[in-house]
C-alpha atoms as a PDB file:
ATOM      1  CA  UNK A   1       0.000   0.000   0.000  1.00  0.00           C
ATOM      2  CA  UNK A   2       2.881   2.429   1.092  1.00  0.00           C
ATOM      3  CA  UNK A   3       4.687   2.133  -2.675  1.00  0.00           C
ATOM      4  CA  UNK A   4       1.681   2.339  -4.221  1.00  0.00           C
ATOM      5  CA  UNK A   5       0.885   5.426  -2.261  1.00  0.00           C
ATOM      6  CA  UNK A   6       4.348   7.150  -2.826  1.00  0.00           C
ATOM      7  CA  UNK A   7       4.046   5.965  -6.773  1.00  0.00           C
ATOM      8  CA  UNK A   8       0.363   7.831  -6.840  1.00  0.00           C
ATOM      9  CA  UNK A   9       1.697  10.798  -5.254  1.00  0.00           C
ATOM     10  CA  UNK A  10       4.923  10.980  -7.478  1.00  0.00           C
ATOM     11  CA  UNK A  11       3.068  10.942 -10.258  1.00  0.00           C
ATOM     12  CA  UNK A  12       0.832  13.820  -9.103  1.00  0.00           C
ATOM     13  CA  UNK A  13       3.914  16.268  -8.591  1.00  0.00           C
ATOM     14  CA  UNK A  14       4.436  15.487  -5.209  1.00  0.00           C
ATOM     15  CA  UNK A  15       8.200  15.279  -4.025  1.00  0.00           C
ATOM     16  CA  UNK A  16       7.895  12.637  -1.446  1.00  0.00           C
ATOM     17  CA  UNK A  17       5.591  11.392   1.044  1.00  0.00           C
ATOM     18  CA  UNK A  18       6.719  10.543   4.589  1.00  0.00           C
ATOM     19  CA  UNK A  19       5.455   9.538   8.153  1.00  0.00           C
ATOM     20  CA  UNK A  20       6.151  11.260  11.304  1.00  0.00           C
ATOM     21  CA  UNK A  21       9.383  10.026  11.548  1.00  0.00           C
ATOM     22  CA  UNK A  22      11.361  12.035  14.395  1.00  0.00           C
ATOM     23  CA  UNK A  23      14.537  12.428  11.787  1.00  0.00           C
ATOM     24  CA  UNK A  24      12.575  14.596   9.360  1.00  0.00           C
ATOM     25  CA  UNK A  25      11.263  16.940  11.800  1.00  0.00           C
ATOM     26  CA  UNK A  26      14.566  19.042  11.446  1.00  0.00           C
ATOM     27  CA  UNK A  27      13.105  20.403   8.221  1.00  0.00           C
ATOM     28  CA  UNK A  28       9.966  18.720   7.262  1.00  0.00           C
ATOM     29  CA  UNK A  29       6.713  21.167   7.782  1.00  0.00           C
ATOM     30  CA  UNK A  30       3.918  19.804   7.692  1.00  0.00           C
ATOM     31  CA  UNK A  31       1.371  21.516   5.489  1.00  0.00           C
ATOM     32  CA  UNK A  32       4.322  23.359   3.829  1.00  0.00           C
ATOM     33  CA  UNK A  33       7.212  22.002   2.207  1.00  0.00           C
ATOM     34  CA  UNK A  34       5.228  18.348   2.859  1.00  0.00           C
ATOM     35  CA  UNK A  35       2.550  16.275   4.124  1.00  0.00           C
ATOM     36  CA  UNK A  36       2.937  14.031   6.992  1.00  0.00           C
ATOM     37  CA  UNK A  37       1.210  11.513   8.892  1.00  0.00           C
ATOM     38  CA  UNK A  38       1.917   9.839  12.295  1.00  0.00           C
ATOM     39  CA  UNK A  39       3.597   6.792  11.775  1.00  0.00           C
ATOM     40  CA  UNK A  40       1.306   3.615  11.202  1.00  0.00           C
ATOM     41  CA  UNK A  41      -1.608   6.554  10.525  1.00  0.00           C
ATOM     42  CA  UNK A  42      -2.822   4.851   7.343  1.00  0.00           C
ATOM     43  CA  UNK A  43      -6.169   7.207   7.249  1.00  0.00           C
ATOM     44  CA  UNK A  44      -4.135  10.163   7.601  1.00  0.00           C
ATOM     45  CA  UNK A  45      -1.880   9.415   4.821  1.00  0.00           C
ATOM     46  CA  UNK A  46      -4.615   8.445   2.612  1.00  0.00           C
ATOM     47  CA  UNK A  47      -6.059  11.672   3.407  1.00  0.00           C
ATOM     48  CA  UNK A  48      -2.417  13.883   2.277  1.00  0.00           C
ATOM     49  CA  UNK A  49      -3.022  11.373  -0.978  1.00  0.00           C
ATOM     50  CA  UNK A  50      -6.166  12.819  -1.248  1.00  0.00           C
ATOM     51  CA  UNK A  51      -5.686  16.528   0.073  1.00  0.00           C
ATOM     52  CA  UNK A  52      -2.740  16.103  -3.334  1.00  0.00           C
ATOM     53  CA  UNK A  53      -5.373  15.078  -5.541  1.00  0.00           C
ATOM     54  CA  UNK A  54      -8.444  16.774  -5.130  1.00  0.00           C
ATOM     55  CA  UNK A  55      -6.436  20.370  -4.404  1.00  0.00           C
ATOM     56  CA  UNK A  56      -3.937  20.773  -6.813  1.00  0.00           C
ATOM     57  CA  UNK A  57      -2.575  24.166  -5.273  1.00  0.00           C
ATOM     58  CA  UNK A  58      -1.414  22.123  -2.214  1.00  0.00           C
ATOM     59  CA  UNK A  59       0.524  19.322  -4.088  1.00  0.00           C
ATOM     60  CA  UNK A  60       2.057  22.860  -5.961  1.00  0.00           C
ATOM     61  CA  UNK A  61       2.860  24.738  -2.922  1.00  0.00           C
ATOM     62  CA  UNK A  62       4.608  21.946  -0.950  1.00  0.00           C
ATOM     63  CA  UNK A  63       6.501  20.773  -4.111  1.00  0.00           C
ATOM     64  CA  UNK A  64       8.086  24.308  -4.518  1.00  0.00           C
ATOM     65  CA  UNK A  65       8.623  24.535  -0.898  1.00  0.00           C
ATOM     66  CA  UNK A  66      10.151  20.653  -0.711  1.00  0.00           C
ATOM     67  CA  UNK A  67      12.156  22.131  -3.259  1.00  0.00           C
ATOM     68  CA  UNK A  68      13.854  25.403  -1.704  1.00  0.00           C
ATOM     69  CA  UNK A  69      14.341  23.168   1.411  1.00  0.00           C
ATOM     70  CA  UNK A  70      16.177  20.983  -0.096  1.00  0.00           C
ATOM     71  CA  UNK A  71      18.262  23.627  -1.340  1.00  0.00           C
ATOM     72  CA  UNK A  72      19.293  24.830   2.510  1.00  0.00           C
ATOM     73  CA  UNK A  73      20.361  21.146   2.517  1.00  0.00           C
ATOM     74  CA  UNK A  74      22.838  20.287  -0.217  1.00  0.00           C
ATOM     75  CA  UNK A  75      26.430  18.665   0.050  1.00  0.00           C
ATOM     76  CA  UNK A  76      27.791  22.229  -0.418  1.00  0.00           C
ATOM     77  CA  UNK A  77      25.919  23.692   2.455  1.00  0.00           C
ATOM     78  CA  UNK A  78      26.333  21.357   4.656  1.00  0.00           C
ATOM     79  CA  UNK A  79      29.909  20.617   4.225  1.00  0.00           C
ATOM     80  CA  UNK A  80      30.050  24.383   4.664  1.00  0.00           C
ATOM     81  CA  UNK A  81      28.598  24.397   7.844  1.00  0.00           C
ATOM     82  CA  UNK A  82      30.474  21.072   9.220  1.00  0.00           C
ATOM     83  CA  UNK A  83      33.692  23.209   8.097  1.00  0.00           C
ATOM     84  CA  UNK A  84      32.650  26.514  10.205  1.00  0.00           C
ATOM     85  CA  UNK A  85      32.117  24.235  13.202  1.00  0.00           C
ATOM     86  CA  UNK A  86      35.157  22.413  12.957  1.00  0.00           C
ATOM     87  CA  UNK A  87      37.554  25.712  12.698  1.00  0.00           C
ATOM     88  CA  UNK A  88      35.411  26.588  15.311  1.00  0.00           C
ATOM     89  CA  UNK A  89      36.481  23.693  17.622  1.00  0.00           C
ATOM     90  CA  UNK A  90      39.562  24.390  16.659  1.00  0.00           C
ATOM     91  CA  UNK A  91      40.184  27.860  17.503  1.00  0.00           C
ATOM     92  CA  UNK A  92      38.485  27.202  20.785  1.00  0.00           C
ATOM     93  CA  UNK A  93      40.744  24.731  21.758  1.00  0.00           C
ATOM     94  CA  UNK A  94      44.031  26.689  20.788  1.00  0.00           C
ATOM     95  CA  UNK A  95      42.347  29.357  23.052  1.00  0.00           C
END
C-alpha cells in the first residue's frame, strides 16, 4: 500500500511522502514544504493522498517549498557548515 501510495503521489507532482518520523522533523513542515502523517496513521496518509489530488494548489505549494528546502540542505551547504564548526572547535581549543 505504502509504494503504491508514494508511486500515486509521485506521479501527481508530489516530491515525497513521509510519516512522522522524528529524523525529518529538522526540516519537514507539515502543510508546507510536505505532508505528513503519524507513523502507522494509514487514514491520515490516505487523506495527504487525497488533500494532493483533489487540491492541486497544495501538491504545488509543498513541491516548490520541498524544493527550496532541499536547497538549505545540499552537500555544499552542509559541508560548509560542518567546516565553520570544525575551525570553530579548533580555535576554541588553541584558546
Amino acid at each position: 500500500m505504502v509504494v503504491a501510495m508514494q508511486t500515486l503521489t509521485r506521479r501527481l507532482g508530489s516530491r515525497s511522502r513521509v510519516s512522522g518520523v522524528e529524523g525529518y522533523r529538522e526540516y519537514a513542515r507539515n502543510r508546507v514544504n510536505c505532508l505528513l502523517a503519524p507513523r502507522d496513521d494509514l487514514e491520515q496518509s490516505l487523506e495527504n493522498v487525497k488533500s494532493i489530488v483533489l487540491h492541486p494548489d497544495i501538491a504545488c505549494s509543498t513541491s516548490e517549498a520541498g524544493i527550496e528546502t532541499a536547497k538549505q540542505f545540499s552537500w555544499e551547504k552542509t559541508a560548509g557548515r560542518v567546516r565553520k564548526t570544525y575551525s570553530s572547535i579548533v580555535r576554541e581549543m588553541g584558546n
